[in-house]
C-alpha atoms as a PDB file:
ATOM      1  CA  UNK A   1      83.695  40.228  70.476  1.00  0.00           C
ATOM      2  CA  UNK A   2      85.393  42.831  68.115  1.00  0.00           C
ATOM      3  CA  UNK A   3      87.573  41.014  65.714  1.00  0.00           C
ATOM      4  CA  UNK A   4      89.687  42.130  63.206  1.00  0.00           C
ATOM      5  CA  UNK A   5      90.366  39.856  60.214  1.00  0.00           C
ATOM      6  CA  UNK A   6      93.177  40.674  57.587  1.00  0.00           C
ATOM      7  CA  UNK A   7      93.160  38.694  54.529  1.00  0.00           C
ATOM      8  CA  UNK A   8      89.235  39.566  54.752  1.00  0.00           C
ATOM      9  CA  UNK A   9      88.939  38.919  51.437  1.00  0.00           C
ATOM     10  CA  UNK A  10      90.107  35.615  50.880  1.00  0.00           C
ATOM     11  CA  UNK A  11      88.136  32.562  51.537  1.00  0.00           C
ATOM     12  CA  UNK A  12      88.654  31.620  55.098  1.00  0.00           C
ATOM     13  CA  UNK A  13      88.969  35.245  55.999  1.00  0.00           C
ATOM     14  CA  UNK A  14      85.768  36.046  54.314  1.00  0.00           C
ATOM     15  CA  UNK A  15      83.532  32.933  55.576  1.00  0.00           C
ATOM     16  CA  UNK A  16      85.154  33.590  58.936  1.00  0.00           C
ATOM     17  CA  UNK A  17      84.067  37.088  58.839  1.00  0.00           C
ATOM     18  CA  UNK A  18      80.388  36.371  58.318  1.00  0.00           C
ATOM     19  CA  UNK A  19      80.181  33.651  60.414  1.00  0.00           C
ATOM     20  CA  UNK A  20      80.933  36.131  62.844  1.00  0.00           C
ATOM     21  CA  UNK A  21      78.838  38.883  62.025  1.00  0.00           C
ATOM     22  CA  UNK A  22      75.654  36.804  61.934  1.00  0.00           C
ATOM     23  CA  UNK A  23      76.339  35.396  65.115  1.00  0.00           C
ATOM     24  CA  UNK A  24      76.676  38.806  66.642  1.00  0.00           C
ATOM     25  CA  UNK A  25      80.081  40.048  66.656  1.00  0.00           C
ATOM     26  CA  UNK A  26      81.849  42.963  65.810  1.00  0.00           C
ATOM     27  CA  UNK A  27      83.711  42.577  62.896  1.00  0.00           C
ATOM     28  CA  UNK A  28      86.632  44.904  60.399  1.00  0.00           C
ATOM     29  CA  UNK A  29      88.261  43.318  57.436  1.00  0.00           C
ATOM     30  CA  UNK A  30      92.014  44.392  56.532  1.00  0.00           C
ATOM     31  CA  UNK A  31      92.355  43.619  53.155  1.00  0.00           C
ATOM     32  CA  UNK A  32      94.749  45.237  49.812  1.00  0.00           C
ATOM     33  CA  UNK A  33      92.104  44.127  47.419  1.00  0.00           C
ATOM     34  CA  UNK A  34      88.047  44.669  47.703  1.00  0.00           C
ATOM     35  CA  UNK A  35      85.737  41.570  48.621  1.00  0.00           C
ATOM     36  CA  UNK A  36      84.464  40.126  44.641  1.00  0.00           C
ATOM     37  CA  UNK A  37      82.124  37.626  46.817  1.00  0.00           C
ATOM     38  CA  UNK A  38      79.952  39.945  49.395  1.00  0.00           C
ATOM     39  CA  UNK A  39      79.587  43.871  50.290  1.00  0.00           C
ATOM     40  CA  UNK A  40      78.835  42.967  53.842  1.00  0.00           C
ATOM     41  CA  UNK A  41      82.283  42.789  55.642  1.00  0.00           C
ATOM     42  CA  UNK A  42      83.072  46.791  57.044  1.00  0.00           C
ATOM     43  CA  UNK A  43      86.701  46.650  55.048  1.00  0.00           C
ATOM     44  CA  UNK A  44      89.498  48.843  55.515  1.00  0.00           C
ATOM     45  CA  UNK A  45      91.718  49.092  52.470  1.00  0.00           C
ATOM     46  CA  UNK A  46      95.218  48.425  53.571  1.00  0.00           C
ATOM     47  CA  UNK A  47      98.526  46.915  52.228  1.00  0.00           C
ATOM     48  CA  UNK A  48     100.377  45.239  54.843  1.00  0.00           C
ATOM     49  CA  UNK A  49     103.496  45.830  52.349  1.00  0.00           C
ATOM     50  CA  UNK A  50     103.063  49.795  52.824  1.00  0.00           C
ATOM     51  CA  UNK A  51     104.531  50.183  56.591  1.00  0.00           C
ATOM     52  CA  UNK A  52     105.024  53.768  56.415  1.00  0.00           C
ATOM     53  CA  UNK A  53     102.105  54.390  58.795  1.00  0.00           C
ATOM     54  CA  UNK A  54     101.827  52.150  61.888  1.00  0.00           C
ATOM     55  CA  UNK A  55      98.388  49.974  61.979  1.00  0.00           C
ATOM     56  CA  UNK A  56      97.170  51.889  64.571  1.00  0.00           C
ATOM     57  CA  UNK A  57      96.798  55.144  62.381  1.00  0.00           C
ATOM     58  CA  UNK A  58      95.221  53.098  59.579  1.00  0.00           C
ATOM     59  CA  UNK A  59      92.504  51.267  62.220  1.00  0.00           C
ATOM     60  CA  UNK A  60      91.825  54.897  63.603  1.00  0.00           C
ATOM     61  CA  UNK A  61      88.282  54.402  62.878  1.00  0.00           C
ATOM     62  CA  UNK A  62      87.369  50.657  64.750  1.00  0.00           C
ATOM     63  CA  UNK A  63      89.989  51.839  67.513  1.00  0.00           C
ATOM     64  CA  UNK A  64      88.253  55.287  68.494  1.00  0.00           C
ATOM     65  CA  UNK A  65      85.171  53.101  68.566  1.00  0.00           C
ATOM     66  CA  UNK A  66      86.171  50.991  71.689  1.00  0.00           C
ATOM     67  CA  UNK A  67      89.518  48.157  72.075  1.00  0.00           C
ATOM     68  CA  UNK A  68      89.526  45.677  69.821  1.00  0.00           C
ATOM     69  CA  UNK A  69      89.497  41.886  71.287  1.00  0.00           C
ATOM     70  CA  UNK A  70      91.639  39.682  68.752  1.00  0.00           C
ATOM     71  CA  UNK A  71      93.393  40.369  65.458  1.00  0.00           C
ATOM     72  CA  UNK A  72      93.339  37.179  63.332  1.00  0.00           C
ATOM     73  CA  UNK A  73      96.217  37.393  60.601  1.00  0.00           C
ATOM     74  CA  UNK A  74      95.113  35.411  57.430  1.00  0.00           C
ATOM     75  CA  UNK A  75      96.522  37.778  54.747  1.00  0.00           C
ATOM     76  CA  UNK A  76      99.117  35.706  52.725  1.00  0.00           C
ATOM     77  CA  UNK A  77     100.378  34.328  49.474  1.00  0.00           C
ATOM     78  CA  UNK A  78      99.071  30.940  49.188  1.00  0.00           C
ATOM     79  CA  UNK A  79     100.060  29.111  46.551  1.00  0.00           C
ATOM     80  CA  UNK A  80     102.842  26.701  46.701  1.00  0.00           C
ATOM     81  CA  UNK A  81     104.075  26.188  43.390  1.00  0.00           C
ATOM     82  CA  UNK A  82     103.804  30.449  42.821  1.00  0.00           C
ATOM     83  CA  UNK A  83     105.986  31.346  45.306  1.00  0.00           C
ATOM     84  CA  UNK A  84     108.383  28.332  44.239  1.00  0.00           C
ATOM     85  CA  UNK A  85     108.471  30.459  40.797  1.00  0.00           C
ATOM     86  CA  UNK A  86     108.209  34.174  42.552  1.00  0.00           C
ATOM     87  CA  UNK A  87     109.964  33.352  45.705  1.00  0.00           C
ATOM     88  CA  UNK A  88     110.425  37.480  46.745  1.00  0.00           C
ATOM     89  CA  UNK A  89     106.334  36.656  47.535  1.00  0.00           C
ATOM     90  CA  UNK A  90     107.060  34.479  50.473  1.00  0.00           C
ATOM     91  CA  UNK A  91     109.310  37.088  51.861  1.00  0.00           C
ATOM     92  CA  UNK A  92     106.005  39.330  51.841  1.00  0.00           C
ATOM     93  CA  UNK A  93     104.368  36.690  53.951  1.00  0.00           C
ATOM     94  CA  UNK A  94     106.914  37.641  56.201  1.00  0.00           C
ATOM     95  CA  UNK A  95     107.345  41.266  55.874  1.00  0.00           C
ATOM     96  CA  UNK A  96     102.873  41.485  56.141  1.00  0.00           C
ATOM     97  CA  UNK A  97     103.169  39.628  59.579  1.00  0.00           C
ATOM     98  CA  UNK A  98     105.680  41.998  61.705  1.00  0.00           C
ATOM     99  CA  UNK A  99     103.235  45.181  61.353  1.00  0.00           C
ATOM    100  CA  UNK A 100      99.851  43.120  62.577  1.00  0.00           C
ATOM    101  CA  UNK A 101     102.730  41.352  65.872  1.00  0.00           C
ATOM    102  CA  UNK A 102     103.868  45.336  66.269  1.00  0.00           C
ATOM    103  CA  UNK A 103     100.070  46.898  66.760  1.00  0.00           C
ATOM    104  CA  UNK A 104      99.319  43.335  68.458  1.00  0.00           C
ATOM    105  CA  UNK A 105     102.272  43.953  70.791  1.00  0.00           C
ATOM    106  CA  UNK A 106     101.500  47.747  71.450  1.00  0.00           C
ATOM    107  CA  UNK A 107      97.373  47.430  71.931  1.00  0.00           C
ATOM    108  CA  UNK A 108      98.199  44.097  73.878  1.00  0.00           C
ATOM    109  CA  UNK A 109      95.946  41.785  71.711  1.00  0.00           C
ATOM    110  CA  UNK A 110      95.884  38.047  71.335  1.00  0.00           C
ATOM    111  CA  UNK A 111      96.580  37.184  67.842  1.00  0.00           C
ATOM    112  CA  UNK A 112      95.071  34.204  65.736  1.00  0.00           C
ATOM    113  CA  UNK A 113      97.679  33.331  62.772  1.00  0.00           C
ATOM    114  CA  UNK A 114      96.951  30.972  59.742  1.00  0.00           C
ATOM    115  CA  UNK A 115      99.747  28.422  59.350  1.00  0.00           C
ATOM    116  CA  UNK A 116      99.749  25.675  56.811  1.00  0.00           C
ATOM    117  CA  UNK A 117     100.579  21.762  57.074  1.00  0.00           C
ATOM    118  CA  UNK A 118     103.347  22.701  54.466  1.00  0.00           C
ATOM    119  CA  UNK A 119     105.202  23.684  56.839  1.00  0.00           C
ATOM    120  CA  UNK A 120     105.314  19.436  57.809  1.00  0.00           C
ATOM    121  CA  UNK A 121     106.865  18.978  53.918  1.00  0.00           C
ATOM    122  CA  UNK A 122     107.275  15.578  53.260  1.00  0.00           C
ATOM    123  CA  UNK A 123     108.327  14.169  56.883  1.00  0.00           C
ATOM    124  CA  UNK A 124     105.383  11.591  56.437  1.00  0.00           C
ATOM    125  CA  UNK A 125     107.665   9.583  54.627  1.00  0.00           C
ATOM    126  CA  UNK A 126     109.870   9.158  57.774  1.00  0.00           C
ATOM    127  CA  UNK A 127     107.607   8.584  60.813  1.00  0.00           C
ATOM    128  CA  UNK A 128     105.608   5.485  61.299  1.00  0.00           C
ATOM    129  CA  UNK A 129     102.211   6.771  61.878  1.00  0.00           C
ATOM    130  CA  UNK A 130      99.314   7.364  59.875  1.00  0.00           C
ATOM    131  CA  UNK A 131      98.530  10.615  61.011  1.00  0.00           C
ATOM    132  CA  UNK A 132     100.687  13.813  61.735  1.00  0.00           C
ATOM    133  CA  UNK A 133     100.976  15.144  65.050  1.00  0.00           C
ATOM    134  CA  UNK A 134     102.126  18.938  65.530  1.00  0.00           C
ATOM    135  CA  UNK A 135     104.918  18.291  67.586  1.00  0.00           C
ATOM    136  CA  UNK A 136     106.469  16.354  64.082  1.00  0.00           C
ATOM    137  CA  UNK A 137     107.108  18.939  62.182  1.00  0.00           C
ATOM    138  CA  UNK A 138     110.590  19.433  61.356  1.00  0.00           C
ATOM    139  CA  UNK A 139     111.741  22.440  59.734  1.00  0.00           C
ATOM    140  CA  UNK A 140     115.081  20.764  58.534  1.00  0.00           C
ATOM    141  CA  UNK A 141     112.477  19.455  55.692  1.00  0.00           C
ATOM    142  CA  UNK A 142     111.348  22.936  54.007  1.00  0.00           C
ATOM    143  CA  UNK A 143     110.285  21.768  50.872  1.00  0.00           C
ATOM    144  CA  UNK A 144     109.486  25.237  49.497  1.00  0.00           C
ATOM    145  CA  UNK A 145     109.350  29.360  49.943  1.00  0.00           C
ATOM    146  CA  UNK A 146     105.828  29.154  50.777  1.00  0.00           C
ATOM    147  CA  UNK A 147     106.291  26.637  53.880  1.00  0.00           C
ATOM    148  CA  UNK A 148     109.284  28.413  54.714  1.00  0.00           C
ATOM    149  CA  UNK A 149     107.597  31.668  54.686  1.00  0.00           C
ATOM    150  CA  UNK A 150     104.510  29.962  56.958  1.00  0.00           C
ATOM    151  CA  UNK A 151     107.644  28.290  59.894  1.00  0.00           C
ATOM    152  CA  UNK A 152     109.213  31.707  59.743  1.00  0.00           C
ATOM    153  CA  UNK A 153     105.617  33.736  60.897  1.00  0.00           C
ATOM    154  CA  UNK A 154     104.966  30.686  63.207  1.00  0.00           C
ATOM    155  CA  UNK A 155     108.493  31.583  64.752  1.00  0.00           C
ATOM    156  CA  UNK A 156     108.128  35.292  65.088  1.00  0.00           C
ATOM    157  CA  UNK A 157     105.247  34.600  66.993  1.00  0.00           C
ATOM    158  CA  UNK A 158     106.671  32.213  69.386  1.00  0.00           C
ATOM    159  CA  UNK A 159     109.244  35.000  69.672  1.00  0.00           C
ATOM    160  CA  UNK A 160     106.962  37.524  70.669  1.00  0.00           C
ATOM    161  CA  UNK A 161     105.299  35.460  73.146  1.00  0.00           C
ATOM    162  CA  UNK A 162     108.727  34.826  74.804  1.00  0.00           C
ATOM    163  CA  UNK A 163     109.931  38.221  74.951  1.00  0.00           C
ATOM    164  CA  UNK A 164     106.345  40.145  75.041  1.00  0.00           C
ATOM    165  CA  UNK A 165     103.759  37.920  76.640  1.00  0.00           C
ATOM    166  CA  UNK A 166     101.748  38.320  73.618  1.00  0.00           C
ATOM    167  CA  UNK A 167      98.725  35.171  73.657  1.00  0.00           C
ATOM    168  CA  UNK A 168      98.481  33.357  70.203  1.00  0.00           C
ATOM    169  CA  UNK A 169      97.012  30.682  68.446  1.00  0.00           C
ATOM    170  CA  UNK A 170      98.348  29.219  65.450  1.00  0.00           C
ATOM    171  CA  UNK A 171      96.188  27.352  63.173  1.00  0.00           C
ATOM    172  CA  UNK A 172      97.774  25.085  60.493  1.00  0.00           C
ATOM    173  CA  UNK A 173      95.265  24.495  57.746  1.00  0.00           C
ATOM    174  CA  UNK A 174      95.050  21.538  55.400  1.00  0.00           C
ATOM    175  CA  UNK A 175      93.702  22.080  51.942  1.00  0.00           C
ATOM    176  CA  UNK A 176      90.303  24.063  53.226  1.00  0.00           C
ATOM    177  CA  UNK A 177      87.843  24.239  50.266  1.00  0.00           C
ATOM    178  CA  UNK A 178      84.150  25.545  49.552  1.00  0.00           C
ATOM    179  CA  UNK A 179      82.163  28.247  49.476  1.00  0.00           C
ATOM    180  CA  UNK A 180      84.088  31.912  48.223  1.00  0.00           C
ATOM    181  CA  UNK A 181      87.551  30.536  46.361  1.00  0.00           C
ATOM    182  CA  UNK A 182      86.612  30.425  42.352  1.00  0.00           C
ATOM    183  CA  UNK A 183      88.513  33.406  42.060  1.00  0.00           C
ATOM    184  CA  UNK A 184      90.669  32.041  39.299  1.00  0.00           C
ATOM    185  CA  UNK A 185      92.027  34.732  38.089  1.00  0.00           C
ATOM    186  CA  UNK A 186      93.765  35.283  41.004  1.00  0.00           C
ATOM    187  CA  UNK A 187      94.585  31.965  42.192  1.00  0.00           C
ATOM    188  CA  UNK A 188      94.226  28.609  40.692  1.00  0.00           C
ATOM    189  CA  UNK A 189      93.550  26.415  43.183  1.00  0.00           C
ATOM    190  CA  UNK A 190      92.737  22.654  42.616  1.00  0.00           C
ATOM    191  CA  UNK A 191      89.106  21.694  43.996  1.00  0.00           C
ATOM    192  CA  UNK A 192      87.841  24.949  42.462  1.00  0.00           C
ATOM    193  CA  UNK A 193      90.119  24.478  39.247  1.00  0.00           C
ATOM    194  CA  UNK A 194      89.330  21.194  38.520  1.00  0.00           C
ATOM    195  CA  UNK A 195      85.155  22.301  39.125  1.00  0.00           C
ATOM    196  CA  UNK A 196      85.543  24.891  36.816  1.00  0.00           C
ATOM    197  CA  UNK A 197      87.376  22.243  33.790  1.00  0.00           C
ATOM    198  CA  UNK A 198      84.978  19.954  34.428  1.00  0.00           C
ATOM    199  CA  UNK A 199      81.955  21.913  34.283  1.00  0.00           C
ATOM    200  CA  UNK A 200      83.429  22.753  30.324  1.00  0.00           C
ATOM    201  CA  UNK A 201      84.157  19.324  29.550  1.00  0.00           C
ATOM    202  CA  UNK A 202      87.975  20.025  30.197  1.00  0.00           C
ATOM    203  CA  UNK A 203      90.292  17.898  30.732  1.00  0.00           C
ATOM    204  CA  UNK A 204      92.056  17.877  33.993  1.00  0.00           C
ATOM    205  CA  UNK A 205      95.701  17.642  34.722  1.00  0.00           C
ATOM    206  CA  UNK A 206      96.610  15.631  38.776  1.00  0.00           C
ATOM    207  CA  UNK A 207      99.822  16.359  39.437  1.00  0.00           C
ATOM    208  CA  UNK A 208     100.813  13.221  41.807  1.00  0.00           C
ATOM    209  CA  UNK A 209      98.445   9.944  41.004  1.00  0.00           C
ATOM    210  CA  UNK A 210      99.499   8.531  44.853  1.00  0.00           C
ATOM    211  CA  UNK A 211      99.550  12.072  46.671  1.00  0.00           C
ATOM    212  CA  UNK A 212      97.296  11.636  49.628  1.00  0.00           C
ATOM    213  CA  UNK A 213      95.664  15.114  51.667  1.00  0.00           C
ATOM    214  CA  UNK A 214      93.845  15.747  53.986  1.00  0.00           C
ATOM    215  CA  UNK A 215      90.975  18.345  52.690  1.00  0.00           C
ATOM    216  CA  UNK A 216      89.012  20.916  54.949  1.00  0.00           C
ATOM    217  CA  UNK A 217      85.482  21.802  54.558  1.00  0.00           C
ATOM    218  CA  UNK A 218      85.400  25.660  55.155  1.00  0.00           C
ATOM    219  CA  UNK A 219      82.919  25.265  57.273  1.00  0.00           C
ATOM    220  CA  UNK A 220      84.529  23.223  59.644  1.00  0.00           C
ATOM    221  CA  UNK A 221      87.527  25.699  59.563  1.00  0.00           C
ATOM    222  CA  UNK A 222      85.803  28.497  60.563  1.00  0.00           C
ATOM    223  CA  UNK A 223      83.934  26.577  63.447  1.00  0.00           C
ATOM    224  CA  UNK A 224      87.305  25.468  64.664  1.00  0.00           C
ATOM    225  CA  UNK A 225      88.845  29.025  64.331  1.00  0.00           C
ATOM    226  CA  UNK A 226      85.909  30.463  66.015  1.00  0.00           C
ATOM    227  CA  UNK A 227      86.366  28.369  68.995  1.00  0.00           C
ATOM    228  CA  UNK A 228      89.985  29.094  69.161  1.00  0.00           C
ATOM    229  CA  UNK A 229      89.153  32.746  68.717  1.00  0.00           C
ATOM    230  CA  UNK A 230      86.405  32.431  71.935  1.00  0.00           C
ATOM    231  CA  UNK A 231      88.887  30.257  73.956  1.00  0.00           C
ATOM    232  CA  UNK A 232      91.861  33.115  73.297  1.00  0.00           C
ATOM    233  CA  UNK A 233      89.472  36.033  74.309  1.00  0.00           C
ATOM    234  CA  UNK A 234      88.216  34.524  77.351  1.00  0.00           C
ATOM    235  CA  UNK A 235      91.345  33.629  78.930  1.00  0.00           C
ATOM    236  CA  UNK A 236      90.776  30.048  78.937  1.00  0.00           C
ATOM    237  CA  UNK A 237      93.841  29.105  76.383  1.00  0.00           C
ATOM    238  CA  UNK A 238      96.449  30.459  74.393  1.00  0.00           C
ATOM    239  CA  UNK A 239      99.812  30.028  73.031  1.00  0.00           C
ATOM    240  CA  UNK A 240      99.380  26.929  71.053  1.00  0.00           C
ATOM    241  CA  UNK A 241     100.006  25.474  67.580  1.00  0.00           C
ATOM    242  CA  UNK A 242      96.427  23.605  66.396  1.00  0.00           C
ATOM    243  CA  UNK A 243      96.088  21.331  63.286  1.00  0.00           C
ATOM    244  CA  UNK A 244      93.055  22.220  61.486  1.00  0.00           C
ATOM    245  CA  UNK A 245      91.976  19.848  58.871  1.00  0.00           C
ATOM    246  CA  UNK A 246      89.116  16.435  58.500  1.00  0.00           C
ATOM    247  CA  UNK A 247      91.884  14.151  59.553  1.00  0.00           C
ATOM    248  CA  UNK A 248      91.410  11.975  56.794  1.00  0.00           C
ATOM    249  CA  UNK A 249      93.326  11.367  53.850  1.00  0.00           C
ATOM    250  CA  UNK A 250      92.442  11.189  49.997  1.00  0.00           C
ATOM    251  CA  UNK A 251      93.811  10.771  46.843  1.00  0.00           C
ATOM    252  CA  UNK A 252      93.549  13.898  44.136  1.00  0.00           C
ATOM    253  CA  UNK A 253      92.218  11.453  42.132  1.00  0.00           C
ATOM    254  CA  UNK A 254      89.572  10.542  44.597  1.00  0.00           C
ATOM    255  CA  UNK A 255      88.315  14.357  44.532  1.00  0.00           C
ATOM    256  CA  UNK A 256      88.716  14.809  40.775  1.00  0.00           C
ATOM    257  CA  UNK A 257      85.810  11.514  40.713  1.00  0.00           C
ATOM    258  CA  UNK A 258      83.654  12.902  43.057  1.00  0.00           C
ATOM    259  CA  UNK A 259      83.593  16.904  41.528  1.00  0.00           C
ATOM    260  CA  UNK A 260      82.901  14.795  38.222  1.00  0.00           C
ATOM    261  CA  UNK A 261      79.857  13.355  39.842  1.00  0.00           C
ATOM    262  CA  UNK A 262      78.387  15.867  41.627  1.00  0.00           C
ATOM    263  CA  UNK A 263      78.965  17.509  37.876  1.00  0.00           C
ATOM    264  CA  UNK A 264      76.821  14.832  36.182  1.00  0.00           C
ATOM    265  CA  UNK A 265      79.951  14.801  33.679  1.00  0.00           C
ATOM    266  CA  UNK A 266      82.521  12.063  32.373  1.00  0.00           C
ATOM    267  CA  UNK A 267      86.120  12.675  34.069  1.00  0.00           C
ATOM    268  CA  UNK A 268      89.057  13.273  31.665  1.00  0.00           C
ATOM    269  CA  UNK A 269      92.406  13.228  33.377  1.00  0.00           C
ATOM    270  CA  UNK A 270      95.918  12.695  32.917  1.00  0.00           C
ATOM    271  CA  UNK A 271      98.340  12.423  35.182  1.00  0.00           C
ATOM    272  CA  UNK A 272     101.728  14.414  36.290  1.00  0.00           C
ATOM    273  CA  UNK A 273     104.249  13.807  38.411  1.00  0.00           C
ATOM    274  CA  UNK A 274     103.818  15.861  41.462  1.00  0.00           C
ATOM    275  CA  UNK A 275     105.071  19.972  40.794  1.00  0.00           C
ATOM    276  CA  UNK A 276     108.509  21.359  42.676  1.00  0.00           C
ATOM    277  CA  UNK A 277     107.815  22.223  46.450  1.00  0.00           C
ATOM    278  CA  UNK A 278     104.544  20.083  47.482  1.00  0.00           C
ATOM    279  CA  UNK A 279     103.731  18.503  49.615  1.00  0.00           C
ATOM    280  CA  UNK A 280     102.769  14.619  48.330  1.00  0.00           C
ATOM    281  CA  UNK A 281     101.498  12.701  51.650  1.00  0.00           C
ATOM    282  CA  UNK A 282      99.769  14.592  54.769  1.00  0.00           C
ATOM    283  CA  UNK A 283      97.269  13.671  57.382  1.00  0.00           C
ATOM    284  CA  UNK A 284      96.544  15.278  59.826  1.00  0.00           C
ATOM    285  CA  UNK A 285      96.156  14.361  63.830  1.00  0.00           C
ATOM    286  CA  UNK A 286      93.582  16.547  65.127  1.00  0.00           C
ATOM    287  CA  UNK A 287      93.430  15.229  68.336  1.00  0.00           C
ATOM    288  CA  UNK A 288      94.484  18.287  70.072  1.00  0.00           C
ATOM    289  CA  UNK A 289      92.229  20.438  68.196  1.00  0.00           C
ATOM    290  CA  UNK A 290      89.121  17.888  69.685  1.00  0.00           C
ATOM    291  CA  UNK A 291      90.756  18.521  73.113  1.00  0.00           C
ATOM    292  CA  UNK A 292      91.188  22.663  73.229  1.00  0.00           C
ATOM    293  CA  UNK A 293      88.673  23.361  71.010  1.00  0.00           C
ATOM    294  CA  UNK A 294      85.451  20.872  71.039  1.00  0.00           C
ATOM    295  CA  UNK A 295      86.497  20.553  67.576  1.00  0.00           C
ATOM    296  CA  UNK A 296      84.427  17.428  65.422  1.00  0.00           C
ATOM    297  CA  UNK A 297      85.105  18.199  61.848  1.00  0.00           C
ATOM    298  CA  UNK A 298      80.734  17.276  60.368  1.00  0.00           C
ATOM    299  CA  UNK A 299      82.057  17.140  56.569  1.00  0.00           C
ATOM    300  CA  UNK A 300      83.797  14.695  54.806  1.00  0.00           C
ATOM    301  CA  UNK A 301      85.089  15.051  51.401  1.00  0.00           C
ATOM    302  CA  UNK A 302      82.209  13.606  48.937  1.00  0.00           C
ATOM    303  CA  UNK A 303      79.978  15.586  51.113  1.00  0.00           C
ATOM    304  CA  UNK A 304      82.006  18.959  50.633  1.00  0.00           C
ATOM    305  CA  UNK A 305      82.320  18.779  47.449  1.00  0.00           C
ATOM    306  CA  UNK A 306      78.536  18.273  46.798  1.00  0.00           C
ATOM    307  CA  UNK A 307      77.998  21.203  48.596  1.00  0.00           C
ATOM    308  CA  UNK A 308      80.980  23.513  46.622  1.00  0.00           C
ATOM    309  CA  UNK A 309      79.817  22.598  42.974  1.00  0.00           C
ATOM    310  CA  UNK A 310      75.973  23.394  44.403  1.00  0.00           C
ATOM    311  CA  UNK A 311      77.320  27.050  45.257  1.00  0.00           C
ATOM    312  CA  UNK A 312      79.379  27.287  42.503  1.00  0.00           C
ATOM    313  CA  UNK A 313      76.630  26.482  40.178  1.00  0.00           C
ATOM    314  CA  UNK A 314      74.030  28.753  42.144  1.00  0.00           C
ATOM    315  CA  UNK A 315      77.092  31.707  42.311  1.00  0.00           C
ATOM    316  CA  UNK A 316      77.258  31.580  38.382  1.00  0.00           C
ATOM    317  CA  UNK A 317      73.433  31.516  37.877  1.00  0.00           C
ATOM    318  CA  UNK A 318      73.172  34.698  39.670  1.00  0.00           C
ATOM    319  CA  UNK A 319      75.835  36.743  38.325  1.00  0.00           C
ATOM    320  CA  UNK A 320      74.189  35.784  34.961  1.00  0.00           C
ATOM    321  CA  UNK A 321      71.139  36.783  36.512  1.00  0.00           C
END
């Protein structure tokens, strides 16, 4: 397959990416920002926010090279409580999405999109099941810019499958984690936040003692994407809406003990009430990811985050090396 990811540089795009590659495919990263993990993603240099020139100009080089067979759009602000303070960002998730539909529409590609559970808010609260099924999600609940930003692209899509015939998949990921996101500088994010206090004997700060997620090992992501991404090129599914996540829930607390013992360190914690805009209670039903996609999720959380402090350890040892 030729793919083309955008948002190459961020974690899922950039695990998905060589997943690919060393299994064989063809693969072109669309990203604002160089790659500060790996040189081995071919990346074109590209803000989505600059729509003077049409895609098609700026993927001259993979196009004149033969048709490309799926664009998967994973180029986004991502944090929740940001865009709750800068909300002008989630109207940039917006604004990114309608070039990649537009070349999508015009080369007649399928298109993969990253969605989020935040776009479920808090509707756990009101249904009386453990687990949240995709057909639940109810946008009257927009907790925040960011999900709102994530139900909007979900609906331009659904649009352009109406009035276009364009095939999709949209993935809605649940707290993915691992290898390639300690990029804090960037973008705090918890798992790789709270690794990085810990390792210095930091205190760490969990904002909502009962909040309950449901956290993705990137690994299992990426095999669920890539099945989606096989499935969509071959003809043998499109337009649906996929949970992606372990389908288990745990407590912030839960994965603040076991970073601390994978660590070999003492926890310090205190706790906050949960910040403006999250999500406090999600788990997901994958059920329909298990029947489209083969998809059996191999790592639960303990597990995972063994395996992200062990690369985050070995990634600090070599750039000291």
């Amino acid at each position: 397959m030729r793919l083309l990811i955008t948002g190459s540089s961020g974690q899922i795009g950039t695990n998905l990416a060589l997943r690919a590659l060393a299994e064989g495919h063809q693969v072109w990263g669309l990203d604002s920002r160089p790659n500060g993990w790996c040189a081995d993603i071919p990346t074109i240099r590209h803000d989505l926010r600059e729509q003077h020139r049409p895609l098609r100009e700026v993927l001259a080089e993979p196009l004149a090279q033969g048709r490309l067979d799926c664009v998967v759009h994973l180029a986004a602000h991502a944090k929740v409580h940001e865009l709750v303070l800068q909300p002008e960002r989630a109207l940039e998730n917006i604004a990114t999405l309608f070039p990649v539909l537009e070349f999508c529409r015009e080369q007649q590609l399928p298109l993969v999109f990253g969605s989020s559970r935040e776009v479920y808010a808090d509707i756990q609260r009101t249904i009386a099941t453990n687990q949240t099924r995709e057909e639940q999600a109810d946008f009257a609940f927009t907790a925040s810019p960011y999900s709102a930003s994530k139900i909007a692209g979900e609906a331009l899509i659904y649009s352009y499958a109406h009035c276009y015939d364009l095939p999709y998949l949209v993935f809605r990921f649940s707290n993915v984690y691992g290898r390639y996101d300690n990029d804090l500088e960037r973008m705090e994010r918890v798992i790789p936040l709270f690794i990085d206090l810990i390792r210095r004997d930091q205190e760490v700060t969990v904002f909502g003692e009962d909040k309950i997620l449901d956290f993705t090992y990137v690994d299992d992501c990426v095999s669920g994407v890539l099945s989606g991404i096989e499935g969509l090129v071959r003809g043998q599914l499109r337009d649906h809406t996929i949970n992606l996540a372990y389908g288990a829930g745990n407590s912030l607390v839960q994965m603040a003990q076991y970073i601390a013992e994978a660590l070999g360190k003492p926890l310090r914690m205190r706790i906050q009430p949960s910040q403006r805009g999250e999500v406090t209670h999600y788990v997901a039903d994958i059920a329909r990811a298990h029947e489209l996609l083969g998809y059996a999720p191999q790592v639960p959380l303990a597990e995972g985050i063994r395996r992200t402090v062990a690369w985050v350890v070995e990634w600090g040892e070599r750039q000291r090396n």
